[in-house]
N, C-alpha and C. Protein backbone atom coordinates (compact mmCIF):
# COMPACT_ATOMS: atom_id res chain seq x y z
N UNK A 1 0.86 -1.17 0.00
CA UNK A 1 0.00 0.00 0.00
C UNK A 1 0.90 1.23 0.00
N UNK A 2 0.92 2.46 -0.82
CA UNK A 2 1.24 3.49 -1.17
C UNK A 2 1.38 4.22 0.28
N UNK A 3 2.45 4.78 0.53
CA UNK A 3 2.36 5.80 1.85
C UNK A 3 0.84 6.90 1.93
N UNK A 4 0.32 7.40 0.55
CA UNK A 4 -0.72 8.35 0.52
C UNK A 4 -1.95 7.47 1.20
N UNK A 5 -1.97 6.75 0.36
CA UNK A 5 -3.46 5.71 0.54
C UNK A 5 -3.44 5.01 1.92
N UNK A 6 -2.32 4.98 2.63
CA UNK A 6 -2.44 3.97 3.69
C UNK A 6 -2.61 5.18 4.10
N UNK A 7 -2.22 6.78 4.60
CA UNK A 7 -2.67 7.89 5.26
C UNK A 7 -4.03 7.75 5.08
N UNK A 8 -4.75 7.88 3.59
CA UNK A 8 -5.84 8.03 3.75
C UNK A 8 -6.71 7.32 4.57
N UNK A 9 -6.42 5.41 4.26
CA UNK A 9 -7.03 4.52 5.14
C UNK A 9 -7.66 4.81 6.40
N UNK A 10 -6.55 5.45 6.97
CA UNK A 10 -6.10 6.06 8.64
C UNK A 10 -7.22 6.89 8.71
N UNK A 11 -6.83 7.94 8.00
CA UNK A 11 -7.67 9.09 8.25
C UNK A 11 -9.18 8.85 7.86
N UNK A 12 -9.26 8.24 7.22
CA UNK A 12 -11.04 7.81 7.26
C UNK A 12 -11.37 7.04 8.17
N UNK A 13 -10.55 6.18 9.53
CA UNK A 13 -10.89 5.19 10.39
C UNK A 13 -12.07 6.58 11.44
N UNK A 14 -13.09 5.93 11.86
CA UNK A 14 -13.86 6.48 13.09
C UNK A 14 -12.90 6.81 13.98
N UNK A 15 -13.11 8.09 14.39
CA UNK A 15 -12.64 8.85 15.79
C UNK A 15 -13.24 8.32 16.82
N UNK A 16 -12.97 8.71 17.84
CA UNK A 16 -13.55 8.84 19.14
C UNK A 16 -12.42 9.50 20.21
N UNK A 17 -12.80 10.10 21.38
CA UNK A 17 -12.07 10.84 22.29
C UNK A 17 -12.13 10.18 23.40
N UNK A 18 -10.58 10.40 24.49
CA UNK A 18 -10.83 9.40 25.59
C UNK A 18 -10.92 10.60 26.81
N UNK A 19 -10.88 9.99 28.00
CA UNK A 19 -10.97 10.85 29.10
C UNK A 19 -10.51 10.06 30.37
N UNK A 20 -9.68 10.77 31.30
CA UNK A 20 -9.28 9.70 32.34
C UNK A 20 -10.05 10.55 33.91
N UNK A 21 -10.14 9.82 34.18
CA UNK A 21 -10.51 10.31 35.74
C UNK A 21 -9.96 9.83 37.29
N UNK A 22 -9.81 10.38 38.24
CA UNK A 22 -9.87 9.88 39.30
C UNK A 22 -10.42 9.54 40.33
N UNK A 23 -10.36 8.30 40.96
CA UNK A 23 -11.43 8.14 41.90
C UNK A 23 -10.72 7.98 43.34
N UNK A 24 -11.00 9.31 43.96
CA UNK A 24 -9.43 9.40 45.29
C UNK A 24 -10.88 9.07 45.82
N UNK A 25 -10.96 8.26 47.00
CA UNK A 25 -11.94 7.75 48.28
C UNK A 25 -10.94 8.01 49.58
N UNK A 26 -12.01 8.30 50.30
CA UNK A 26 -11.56 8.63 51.94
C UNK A 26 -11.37 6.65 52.41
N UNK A 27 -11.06 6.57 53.50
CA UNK A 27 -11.21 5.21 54.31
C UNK A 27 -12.63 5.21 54.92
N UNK A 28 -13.32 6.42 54.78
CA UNK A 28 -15.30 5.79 55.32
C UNK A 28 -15.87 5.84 53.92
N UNK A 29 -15.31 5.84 52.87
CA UNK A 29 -16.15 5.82 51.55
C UNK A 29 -16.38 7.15 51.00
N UNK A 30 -15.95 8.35 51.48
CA UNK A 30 -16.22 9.48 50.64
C UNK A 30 -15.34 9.54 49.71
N UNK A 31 -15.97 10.37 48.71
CA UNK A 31 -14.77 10.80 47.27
C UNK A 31 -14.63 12.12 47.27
N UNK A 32 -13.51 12.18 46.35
CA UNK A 32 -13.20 13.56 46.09
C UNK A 32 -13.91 14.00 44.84
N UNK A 33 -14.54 14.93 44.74
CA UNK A 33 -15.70 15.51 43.72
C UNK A 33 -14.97 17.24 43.59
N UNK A 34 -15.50 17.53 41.85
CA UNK A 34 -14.85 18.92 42.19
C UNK A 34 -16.22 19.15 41.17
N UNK A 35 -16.39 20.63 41.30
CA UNK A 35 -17.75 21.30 40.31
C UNK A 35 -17.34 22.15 39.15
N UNK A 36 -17.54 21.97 37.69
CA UNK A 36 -16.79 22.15 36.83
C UNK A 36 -17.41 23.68 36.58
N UNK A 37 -17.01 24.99 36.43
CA UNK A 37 -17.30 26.30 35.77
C UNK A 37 -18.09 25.94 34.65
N UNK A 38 -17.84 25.74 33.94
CA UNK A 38 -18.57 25.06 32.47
C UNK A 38 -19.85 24.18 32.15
N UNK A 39 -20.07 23.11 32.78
CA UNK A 39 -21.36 22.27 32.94
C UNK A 39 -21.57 22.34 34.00
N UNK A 40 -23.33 22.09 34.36
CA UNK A 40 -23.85 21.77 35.47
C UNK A 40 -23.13 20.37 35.25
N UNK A 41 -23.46 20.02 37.20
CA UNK A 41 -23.05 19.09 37.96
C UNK A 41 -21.87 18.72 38.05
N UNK A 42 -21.65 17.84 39.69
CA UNK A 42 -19.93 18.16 40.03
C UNK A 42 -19.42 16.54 39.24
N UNK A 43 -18.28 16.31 39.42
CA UNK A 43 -17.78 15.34 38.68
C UNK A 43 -16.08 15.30 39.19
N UNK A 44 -15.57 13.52 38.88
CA UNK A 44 -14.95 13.20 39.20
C UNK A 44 -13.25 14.04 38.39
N UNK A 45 -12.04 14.30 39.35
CA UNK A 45 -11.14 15.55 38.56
C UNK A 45 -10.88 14.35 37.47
N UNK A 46 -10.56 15.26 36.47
CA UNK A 46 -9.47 14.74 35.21
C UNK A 46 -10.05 15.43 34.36
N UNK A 47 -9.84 14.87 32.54
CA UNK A 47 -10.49 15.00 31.76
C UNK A 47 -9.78 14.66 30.36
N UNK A 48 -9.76 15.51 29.32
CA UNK A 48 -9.07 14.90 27.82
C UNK A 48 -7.92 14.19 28.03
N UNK A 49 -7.72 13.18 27.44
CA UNK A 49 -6.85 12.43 27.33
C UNK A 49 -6.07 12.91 25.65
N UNK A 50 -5.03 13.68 25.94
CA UNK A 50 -4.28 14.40 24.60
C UNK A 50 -3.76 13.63 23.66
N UNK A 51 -3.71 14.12 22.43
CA UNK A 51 -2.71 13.19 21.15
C UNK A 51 -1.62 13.04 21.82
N UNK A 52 -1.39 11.86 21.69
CA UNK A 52 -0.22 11.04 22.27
C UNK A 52 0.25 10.62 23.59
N UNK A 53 -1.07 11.08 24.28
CA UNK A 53 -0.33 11.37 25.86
C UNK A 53 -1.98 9.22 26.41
N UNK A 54 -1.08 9.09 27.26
CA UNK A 54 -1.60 7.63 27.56
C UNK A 54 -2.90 8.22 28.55
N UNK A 55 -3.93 7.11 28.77
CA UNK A 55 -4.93 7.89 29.83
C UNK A 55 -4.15 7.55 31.37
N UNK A 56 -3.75 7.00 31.43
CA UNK A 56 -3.25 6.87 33.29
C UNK A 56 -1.96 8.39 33.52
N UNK A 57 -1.38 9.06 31.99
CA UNK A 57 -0.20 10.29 32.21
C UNK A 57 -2.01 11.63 32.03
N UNK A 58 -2.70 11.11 31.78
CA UNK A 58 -3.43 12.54 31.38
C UNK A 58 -4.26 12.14 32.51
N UNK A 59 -4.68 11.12 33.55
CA UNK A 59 -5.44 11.81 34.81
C UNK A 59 -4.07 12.24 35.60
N UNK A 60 -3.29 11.65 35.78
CA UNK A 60 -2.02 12.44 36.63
C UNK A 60 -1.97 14.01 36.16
N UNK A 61 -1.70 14.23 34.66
CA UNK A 61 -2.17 15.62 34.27
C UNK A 61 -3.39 16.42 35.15
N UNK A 62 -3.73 16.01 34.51
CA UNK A 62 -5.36 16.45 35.08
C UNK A 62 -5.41 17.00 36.31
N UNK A 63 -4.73 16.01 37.52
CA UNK A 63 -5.30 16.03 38.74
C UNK A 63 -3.91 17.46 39.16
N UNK A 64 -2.91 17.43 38.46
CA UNK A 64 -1.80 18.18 38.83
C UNK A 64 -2.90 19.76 38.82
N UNK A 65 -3.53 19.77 37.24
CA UNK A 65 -3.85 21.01 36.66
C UNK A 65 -5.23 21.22 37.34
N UNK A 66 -6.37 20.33 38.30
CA UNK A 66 -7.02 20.40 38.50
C UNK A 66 -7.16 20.69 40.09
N UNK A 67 -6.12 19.81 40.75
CA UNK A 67 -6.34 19.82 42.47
C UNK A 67 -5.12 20.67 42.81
N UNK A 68 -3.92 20.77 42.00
CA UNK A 68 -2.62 20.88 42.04
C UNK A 68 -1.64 20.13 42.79
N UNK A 69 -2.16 18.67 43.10
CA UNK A 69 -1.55 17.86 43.55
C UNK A 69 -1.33 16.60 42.65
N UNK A 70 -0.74 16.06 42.66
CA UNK A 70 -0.82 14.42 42.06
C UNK A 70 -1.00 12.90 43.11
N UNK A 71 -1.70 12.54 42.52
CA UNK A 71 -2.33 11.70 43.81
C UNK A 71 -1.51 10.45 43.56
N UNK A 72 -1.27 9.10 44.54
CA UNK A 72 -1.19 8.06 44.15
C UNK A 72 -1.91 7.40 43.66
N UNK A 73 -2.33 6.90 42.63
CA UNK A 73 -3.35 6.50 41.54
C UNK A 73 -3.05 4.61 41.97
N UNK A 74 -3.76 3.76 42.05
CA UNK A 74 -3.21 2.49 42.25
C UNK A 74 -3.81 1.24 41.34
N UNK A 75 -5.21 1.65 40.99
CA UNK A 75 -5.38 0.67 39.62
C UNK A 75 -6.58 1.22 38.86
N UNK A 76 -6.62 0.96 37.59
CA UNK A 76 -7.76 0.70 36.82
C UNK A 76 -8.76 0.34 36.94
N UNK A 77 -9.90 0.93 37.71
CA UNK A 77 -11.26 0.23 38.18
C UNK A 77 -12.52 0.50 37.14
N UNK A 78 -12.46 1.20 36.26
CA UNK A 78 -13.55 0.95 35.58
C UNK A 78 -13.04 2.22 33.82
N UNK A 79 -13.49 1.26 33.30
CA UNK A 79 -13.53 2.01 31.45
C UNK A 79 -14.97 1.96 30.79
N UNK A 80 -15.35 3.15 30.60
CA UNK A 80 -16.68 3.41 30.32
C UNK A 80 -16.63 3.77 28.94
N UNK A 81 -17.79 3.27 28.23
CA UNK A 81 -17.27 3.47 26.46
C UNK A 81 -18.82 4.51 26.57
N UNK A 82 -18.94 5.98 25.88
CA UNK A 82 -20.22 6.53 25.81
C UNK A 82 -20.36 6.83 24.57
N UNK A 83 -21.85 7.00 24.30
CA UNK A 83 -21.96 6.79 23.31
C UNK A 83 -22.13 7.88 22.41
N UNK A 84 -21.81 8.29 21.38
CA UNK A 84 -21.54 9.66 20.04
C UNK A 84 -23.18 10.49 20.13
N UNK A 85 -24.08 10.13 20.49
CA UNK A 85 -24.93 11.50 20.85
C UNK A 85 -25.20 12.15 21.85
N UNK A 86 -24.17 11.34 23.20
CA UNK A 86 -24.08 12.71 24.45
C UNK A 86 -22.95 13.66 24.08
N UNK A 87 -22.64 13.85 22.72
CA UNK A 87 -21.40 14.88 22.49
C UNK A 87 -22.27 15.51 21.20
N UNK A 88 -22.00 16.84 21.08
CA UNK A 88 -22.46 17.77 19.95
C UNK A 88 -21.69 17.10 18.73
N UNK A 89 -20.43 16.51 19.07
CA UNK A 89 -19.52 16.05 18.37
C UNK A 89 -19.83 14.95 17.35
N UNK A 90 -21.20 14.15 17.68
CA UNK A 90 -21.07 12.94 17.52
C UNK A 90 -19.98 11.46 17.47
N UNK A 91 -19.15 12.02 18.50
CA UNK A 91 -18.53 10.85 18.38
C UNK A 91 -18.37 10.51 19.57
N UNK A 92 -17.99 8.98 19.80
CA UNK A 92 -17.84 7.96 21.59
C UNK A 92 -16.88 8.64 21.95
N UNK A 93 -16.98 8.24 23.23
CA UNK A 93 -15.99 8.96 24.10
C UNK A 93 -15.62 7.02 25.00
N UNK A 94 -14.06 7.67 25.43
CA UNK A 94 -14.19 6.31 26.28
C UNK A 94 -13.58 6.89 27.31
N UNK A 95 -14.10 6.54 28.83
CA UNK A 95 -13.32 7.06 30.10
C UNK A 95 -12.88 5.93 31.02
N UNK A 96 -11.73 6.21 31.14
CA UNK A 96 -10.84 5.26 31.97
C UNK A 96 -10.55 6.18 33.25
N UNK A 97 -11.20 5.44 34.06
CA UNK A 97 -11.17 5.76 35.89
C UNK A 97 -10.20 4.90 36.83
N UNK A 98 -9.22 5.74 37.44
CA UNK A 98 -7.87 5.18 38.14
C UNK A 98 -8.10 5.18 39.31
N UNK A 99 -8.38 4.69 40.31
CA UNK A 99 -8.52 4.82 41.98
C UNK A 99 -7.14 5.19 42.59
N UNK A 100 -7.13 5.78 43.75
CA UNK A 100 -6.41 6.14 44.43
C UNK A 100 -7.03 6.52 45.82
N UNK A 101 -6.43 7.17 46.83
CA UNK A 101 -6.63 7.07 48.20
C UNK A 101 -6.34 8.99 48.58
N UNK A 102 -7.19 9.47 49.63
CA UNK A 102 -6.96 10.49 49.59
C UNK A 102 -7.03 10.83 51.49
N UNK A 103 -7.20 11.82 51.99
CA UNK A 103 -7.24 11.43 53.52
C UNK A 103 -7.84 12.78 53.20
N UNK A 104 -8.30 13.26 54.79
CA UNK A 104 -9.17 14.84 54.55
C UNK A 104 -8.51 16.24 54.63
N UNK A 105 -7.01 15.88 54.88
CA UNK A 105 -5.91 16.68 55.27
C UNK A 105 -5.89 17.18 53.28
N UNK A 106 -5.89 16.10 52.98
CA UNK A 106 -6.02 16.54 51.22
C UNK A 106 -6.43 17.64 50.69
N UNK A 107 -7.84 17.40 51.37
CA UNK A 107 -8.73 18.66 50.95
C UNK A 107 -7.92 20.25 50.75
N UNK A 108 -7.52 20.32 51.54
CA UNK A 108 -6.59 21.62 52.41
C UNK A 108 -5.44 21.72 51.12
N UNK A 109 -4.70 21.20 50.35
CA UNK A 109 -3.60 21.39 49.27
C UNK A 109 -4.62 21.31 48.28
N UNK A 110 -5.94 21.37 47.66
CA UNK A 110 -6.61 21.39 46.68
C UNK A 110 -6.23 22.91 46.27
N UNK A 111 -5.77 23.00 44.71
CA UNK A 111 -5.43 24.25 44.28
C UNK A 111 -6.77 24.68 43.05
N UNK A 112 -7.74 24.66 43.11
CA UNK A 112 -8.63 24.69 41.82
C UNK A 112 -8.22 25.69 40.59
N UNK A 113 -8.48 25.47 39.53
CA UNK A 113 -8.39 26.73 38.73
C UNK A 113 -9.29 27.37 38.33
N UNK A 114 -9.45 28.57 38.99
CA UNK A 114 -10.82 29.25 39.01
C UNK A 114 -11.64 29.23 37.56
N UNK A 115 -10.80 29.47 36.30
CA UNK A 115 -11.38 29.14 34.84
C UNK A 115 -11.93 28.06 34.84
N UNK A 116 -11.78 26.82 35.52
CA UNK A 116 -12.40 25.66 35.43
C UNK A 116 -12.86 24.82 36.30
N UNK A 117 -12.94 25.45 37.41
CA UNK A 117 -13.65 24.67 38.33
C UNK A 117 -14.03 25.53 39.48
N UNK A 118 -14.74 25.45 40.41
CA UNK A 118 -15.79 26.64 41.22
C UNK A 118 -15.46 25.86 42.70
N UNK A 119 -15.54 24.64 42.32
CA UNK A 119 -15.23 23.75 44.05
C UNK A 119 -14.90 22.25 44.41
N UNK A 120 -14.69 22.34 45.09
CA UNK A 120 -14.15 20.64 45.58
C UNK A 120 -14.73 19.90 46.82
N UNK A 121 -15.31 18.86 46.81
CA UNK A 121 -15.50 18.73 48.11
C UNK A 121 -15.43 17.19 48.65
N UNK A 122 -15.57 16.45 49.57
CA UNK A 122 -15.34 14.92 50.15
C UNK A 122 -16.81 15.15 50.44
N UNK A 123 -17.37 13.97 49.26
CA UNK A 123 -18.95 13.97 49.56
C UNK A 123 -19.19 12.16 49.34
N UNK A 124 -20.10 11.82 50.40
CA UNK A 124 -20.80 10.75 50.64
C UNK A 124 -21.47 9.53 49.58
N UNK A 125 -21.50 8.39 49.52
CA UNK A 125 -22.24 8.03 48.65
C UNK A 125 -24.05 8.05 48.82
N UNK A 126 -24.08 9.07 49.56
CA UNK A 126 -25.63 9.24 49.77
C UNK A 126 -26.00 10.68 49.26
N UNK A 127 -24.68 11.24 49.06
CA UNK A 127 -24.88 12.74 49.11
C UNK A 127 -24.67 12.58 47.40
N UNK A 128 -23.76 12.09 46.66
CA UNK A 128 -23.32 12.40 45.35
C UNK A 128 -24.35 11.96 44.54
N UNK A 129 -25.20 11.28 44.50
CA UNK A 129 -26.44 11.24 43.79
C UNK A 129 -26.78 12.39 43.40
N UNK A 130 -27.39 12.91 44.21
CA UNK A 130 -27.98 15.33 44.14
C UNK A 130 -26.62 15.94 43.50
N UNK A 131 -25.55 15.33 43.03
CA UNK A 131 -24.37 16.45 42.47
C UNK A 131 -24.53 16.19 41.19
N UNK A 132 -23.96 14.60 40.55
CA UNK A 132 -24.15 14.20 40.03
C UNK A 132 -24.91 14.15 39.08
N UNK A 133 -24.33 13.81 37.32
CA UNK A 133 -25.51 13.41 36.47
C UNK A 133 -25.63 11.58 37.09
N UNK A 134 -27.02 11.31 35.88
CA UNK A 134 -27.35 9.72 36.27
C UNK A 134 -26.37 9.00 35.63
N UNK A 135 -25.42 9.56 34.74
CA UNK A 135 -24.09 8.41 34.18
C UNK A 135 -22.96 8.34 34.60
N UNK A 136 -22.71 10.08 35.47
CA UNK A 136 -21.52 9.85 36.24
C UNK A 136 -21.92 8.96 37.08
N UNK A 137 -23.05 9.50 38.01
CA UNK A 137 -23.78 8.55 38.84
C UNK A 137 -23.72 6.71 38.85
N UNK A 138 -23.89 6.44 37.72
CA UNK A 138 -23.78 5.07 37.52
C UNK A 138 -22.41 4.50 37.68
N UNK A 139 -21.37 5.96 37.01
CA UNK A 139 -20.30 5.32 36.53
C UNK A 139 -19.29 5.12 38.19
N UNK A 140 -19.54 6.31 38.36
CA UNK A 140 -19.68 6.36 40.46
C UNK A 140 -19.42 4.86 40.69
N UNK A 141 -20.99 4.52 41.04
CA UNK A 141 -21.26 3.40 41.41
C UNK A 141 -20.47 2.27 41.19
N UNK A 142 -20.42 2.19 39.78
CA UNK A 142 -19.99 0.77 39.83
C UNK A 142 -18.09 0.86 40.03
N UNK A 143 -17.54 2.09 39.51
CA UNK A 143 -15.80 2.32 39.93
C UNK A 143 -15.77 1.75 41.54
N UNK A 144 -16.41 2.72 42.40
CA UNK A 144 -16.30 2.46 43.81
C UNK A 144 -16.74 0.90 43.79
N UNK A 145 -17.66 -0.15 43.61
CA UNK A 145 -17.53 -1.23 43.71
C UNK A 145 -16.10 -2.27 43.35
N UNK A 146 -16.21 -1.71 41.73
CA UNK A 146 -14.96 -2.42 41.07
C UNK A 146 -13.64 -1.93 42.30
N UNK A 147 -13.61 -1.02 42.99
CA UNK A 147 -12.46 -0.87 43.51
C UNK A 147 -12.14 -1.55 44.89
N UNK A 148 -13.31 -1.79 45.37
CA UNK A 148 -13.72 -2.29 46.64
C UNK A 148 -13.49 -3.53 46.94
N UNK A 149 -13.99 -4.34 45.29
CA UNK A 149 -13.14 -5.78 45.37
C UNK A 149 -11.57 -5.84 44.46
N UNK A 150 -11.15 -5.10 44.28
CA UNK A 150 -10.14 -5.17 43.28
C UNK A 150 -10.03 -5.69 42.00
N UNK A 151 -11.38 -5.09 41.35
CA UNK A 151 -11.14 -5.55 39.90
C UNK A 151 -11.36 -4.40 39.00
N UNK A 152 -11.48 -4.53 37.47
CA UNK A 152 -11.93 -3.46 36.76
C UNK A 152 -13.42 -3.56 36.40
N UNK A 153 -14.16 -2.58 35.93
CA UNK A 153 -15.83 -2.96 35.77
C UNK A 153 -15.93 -2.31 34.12
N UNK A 154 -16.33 -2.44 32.88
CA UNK A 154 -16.68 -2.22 32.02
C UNK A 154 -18.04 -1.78 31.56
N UNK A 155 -18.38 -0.17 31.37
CA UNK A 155 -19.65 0.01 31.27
C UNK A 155 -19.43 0.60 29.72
N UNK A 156 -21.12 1.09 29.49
CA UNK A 156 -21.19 1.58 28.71
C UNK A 156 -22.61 2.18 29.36
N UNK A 157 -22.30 3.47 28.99
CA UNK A 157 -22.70 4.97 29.59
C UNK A 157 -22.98 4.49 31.32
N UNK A 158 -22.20 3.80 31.41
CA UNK A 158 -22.30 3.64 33.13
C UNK A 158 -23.09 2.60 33.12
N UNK A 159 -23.62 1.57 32.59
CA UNK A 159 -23.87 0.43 32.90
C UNK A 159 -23.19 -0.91 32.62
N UNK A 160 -23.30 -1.67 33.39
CA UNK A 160 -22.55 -3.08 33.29
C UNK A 160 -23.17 -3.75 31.48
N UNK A 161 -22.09 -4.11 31.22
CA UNK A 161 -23.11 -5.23 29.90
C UNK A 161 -22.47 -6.41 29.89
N UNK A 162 -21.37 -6.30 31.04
CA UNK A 162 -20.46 -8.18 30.90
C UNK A 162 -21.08 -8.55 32.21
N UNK A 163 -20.92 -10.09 32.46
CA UNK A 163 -21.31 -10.09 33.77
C UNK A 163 -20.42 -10.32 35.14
N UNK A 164 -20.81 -9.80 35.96
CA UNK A 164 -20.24 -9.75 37.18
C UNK A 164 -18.89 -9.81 37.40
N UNK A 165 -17.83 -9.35 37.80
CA UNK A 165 -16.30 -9.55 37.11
C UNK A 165 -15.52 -9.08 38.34
């Protein structure tokens, strides 16, 4: 295949955009939640995952440019594939969520950046329902499980479609 035509190949393959997140939990089950300037409802820190950059270096990004700290991140608990009409964009998005551990002393070195985020807070799994949309919500749910037993959970828009894992 011709160097042009195999470009082209490429360049006609379907896009899609990724996104990494973090899921820092207290030791009684709270998370760290921050509230984005830009969309209603609060949500877990991170976000674009850049050309070339891996999703586990772009939530470390993220959390640097978001909390101004970098957290210890310790595994892969859940990859959520969504689907091309919750974006103007039309195209999937896939989010890969990293757990890590946070204590409440944390809170206190949170640096926000006022352009992009309004607040931070260690909220409950009774409380993050009311912050929350219903897919972070879901996606919530099942990370904090997957992390709880030590595995990864696979959704799509925040629901399970493999079984039990």
């Amino acid at each position: 295949m011709a160097a042009d035509s195999e470009f082209a190949f490429f360049d006609g393959l379907p896009r899609t955009r990724g996104a990494a997140a973090a899921l820092l939990g207290t030791a009684d089950g709270r998370l760290l939640l921050v509230e984005p300037t830009y969309k209603p409802g609060w949500s877990l820190p991170g976000g674009v995952v850049e050309r070339g950059e891996s999703p586990l270096a772009a939530c470390r990004r993220e959390c640097a440019e978001e909390l101004g700290f970098v957290p210890a991140l310790e595994a892969l608990v859940c990859v959520d594939w969504l689907p091309p009409q919750l974006h103007p964009d039309g195209r999937p998005a896939t989010v890969f969520v990293f757990a890590g551990a946070v204590e409440d002393a944390d809170l206190g070195r949170v640096r926000l950046p006022a352009d992009e985020l309004s607040d931070a807070a260690l909220v409950g799994p009774r409380e993050w329902p009311d912050l929350v949309s219903d897919g972070v919500g879901r996606r919530l749910d099942a990370a904090v499980e997957a992390a709880a037993r030590g595995c990864t959970r696979y959704l799509e828009h925040g629901r399970p479609v493999l079984g039990r894992g």
